[in-house]
N, C-alpha and C. Protein backbone atom coordinates (compact mmCIF):
# COMPACT_ATOMS: atom_id res chain seq x y z
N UNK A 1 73.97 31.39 76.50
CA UNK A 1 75.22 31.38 75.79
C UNK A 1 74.91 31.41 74.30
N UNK A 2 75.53 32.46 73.67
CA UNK A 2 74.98 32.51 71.92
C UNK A 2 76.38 31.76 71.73
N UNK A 3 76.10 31.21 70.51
CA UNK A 3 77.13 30.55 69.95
C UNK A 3 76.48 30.53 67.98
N UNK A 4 77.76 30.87 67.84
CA UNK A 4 77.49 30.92 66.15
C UNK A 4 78.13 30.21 65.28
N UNK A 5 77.33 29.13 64.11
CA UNK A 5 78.58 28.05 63.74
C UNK A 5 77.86 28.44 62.15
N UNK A 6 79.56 29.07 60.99
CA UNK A 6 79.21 29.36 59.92
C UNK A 6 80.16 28.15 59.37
N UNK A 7 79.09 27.93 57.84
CA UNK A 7 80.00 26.43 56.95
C UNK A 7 79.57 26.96 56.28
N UNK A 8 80.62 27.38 55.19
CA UNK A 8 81.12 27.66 53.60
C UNK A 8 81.20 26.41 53.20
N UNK A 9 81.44 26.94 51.43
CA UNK A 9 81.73 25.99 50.46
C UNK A 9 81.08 24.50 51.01
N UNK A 10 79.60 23.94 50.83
CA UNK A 10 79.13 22.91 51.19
C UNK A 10 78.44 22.58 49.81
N UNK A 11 78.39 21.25 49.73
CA UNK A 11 78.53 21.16 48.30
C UNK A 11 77.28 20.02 49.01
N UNK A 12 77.15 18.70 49.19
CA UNK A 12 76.44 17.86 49.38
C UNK A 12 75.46 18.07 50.70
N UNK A 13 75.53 17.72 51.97
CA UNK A 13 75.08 17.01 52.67
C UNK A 13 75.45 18.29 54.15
N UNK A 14 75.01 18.50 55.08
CA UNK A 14 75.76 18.96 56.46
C UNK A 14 74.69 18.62 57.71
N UNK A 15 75.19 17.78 58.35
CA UNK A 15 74.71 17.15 59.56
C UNK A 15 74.80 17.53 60.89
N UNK A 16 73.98 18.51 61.32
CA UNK A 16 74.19 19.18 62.62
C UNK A 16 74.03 18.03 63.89
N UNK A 17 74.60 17.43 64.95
CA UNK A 17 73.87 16.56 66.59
C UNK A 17 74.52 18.00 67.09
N UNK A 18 73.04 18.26 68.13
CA UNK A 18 73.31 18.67 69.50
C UNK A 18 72.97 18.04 70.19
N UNK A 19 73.84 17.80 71.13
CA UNK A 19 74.07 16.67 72.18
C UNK A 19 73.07 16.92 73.32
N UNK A 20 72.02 16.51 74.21
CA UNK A 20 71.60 17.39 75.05
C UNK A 20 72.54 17.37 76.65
N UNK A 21 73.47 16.42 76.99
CA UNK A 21 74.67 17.00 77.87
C UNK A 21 74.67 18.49 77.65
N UNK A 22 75.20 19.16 76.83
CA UNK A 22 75.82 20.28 76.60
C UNK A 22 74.98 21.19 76.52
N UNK A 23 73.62 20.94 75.74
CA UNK A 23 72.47 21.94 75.68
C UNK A 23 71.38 21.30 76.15
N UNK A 24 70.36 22.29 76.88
CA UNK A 24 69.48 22.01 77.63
C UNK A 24 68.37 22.29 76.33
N UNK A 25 67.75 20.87 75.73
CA UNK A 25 67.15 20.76 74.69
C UNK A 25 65.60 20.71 74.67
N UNK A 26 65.33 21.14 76.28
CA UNK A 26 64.10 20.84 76.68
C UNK A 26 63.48 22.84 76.35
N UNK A 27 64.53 23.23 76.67
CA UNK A 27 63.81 24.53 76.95
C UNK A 27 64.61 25.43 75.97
N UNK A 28 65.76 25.55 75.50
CA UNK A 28 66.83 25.79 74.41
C UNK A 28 66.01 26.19 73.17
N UNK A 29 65.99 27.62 72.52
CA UNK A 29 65.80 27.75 71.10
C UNK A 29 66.80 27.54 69.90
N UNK A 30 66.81 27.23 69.05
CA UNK A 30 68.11 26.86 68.22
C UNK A 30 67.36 27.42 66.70
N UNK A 31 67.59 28.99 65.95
CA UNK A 31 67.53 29.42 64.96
C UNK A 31 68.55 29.00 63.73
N UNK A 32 68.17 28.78 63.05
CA UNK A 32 69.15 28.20 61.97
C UNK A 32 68.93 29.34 60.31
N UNK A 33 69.62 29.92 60.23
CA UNK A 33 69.28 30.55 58.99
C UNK A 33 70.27 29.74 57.69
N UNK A 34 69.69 29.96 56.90
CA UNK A 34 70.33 29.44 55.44
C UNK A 34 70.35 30.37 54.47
N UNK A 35 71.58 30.69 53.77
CA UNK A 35 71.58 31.58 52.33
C UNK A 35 73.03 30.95 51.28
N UNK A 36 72.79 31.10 50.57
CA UNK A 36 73.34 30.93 49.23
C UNK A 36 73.90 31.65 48.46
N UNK A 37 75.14 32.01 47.72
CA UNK A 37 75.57 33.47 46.87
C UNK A 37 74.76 32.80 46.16
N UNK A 38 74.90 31.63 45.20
CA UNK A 38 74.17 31.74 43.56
C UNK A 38 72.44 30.88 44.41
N UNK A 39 72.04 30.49 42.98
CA UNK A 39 70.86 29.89 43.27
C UNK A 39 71.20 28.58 43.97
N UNK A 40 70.48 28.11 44.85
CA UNK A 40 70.23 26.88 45.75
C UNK A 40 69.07 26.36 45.79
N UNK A 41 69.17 25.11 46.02
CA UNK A 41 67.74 24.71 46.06
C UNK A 41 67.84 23.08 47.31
N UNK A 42 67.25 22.55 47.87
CA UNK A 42 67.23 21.85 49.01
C UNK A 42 66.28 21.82 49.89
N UNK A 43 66.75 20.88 51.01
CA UNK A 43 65.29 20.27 51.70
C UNK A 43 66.31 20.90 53.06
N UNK A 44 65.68 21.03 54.11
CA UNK A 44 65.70 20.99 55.22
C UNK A 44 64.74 19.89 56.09
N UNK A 45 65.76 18.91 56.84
CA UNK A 45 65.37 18.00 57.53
C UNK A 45 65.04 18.45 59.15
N UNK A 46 64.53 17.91 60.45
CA UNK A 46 64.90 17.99 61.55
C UNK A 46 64.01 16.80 62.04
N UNK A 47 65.42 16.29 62.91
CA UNK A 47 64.47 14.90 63.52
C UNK A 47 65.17 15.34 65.09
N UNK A 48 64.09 15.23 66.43
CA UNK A 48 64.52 15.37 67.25
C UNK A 48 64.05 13.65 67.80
N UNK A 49 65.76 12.70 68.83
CA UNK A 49 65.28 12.19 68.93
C UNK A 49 65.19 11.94 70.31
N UNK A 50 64.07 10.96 70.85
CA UNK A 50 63.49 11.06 72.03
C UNK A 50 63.56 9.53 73.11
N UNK A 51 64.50 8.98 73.72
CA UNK A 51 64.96 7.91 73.23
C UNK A 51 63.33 6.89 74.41
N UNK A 52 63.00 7.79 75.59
CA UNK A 52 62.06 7.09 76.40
C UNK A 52 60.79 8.04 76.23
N UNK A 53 59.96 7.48 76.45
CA UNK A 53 58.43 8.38 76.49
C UNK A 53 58.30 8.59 77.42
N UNK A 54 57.73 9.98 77.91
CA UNK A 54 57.34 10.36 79.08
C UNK A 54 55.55 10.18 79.91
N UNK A 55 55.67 9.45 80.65
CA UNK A 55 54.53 8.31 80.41
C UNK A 55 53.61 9.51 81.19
N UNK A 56 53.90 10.34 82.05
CA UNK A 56 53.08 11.92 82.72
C UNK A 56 52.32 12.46 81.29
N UNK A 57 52.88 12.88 80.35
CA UNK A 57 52.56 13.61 79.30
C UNK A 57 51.35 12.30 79.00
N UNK A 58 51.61 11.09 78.30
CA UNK A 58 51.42 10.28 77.35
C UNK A 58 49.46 9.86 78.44
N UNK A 59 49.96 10.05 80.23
CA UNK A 59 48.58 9.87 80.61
C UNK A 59 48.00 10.73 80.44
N UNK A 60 48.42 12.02 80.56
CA UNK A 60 47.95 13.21 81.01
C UNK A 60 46.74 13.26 79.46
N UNK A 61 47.64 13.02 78.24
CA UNK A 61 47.04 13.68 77.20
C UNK A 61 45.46 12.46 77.20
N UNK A 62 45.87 10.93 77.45
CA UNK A 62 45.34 9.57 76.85
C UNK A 62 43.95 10.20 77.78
N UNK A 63 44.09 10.32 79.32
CA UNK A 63 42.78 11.05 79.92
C UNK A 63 41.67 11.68 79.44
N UNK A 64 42.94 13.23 79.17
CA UNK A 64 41.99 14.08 78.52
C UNK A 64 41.17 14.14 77.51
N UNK A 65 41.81 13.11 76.19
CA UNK A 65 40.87 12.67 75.50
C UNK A 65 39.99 11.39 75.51
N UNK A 66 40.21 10.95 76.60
CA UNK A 66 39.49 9.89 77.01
C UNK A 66 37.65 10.55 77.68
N UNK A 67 38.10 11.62 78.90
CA UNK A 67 37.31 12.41 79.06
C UNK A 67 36.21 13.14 77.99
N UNK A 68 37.07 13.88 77.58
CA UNK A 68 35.88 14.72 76.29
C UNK A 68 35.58 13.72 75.57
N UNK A 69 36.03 12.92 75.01
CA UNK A 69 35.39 12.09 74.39
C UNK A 69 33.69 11.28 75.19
N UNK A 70 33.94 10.66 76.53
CA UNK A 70 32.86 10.86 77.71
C UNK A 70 32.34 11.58 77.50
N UNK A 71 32.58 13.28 77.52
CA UNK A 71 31.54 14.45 77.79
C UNK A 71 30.52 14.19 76.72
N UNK A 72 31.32 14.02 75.39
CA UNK A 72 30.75 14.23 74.29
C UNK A 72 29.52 13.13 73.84
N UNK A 73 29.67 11.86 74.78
CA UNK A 73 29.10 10.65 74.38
C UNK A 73 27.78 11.01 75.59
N UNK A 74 27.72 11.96 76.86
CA UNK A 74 26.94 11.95 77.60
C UNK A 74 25.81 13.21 77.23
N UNK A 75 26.40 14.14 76.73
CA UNK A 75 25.67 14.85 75.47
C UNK A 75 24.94 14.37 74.24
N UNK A 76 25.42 13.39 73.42
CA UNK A 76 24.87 13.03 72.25
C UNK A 76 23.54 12.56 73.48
N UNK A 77 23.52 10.96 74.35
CA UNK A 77 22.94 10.60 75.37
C UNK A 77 21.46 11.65 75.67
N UNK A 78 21.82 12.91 76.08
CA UNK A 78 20.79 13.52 77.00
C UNK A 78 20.17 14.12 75.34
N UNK A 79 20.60 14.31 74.46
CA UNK A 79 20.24 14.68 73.37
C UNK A 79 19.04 13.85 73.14
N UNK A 80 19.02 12.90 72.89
CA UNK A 80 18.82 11.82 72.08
C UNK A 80 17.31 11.17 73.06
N UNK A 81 17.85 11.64 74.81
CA UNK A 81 16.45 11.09 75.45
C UNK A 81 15.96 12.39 75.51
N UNK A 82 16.14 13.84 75.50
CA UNK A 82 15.14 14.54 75.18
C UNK A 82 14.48 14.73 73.79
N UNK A 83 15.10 14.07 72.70
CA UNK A 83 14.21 14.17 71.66
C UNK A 83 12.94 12.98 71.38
N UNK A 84 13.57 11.84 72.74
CA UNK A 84 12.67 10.82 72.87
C UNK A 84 11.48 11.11 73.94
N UNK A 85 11.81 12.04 74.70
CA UNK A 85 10.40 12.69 75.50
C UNK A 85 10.02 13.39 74.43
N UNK A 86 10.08 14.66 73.47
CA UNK A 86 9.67 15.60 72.76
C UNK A 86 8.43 14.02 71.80
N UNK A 87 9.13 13.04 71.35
CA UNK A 87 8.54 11.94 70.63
C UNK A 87 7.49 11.57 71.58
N UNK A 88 7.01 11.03 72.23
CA UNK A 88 6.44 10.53 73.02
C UNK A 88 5.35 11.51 73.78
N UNK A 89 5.61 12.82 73.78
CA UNK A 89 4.32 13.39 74.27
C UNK A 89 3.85 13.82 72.93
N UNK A 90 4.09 14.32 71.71
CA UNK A 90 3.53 14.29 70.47
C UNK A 90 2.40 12.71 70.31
N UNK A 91 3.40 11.76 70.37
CA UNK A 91 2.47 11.13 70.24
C UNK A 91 1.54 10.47 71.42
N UNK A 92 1.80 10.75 72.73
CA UNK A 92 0.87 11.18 73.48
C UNK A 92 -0.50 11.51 73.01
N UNK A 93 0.26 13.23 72.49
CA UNK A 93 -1.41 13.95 72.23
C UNK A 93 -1.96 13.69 71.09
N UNK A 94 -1.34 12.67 70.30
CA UNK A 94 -2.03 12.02 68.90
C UNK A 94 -3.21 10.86 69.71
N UNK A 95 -2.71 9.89 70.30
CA UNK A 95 -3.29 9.16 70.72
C UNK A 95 -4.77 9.64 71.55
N UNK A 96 -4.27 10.61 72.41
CA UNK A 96 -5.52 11.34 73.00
C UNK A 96 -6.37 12.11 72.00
N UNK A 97 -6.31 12.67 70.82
CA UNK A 97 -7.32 13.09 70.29
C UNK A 97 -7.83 12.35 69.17
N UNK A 98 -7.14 11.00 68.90
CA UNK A 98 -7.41 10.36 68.32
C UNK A 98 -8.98 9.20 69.13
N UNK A 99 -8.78 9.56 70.23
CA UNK A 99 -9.35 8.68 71.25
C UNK A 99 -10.32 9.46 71.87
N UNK A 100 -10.73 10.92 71.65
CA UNK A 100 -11.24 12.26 71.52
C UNK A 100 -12.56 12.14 70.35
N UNK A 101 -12.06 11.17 69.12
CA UNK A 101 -13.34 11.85 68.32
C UNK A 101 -14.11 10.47 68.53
């Protein structure tokens, strides 16, 4: 359903609610254009509000970065003991040719 809402002569302030009864705000695009005859100048606000959290999303996301964060800590991990084998046979073969002359 297009629907088109024009406001002239606005001098201060104009406060759009869409209700989500009436519009389906989940999936709904809402374009808003703005123009001016003379010069204008102003802020454009948008607060959408959300009154419960959706606790699916809120695990879904807390996981996923719970996870990579894991991946990332089991990587640094295998990093860190292969640079401690690479250490250890160096000085391995220090010890052996030190024990050599």
């Amino acid at each position: 359903r297009n629907t088109l809402l024009f406001v002239r002569n606005l001098t201060n302030r104009l406060v759009l609610t869409l209700p989500e009864k009436v519009h389906d705000l989940g999936s709904t695009r809402f374009y808003i254009a703005v123009t001016a005859v003379n010069q204008a100048y102003g802020t454009m606000f948008f607060r959408q509000d959300q009154l419960h959290i959706d606790l699916f999303v809120f695990f879904s996301v807390f996981f996923s970065c719970f996870f990579l964060f894991l991946a990332a800590c089991v990587v640094a991990w295998k990093a860190k003991q292969a640079a401690d084998v690479r250490r250890a046979r160096r000085r391995h073969v220090v010890e052996m040719l030190h024990m050599a002359k």
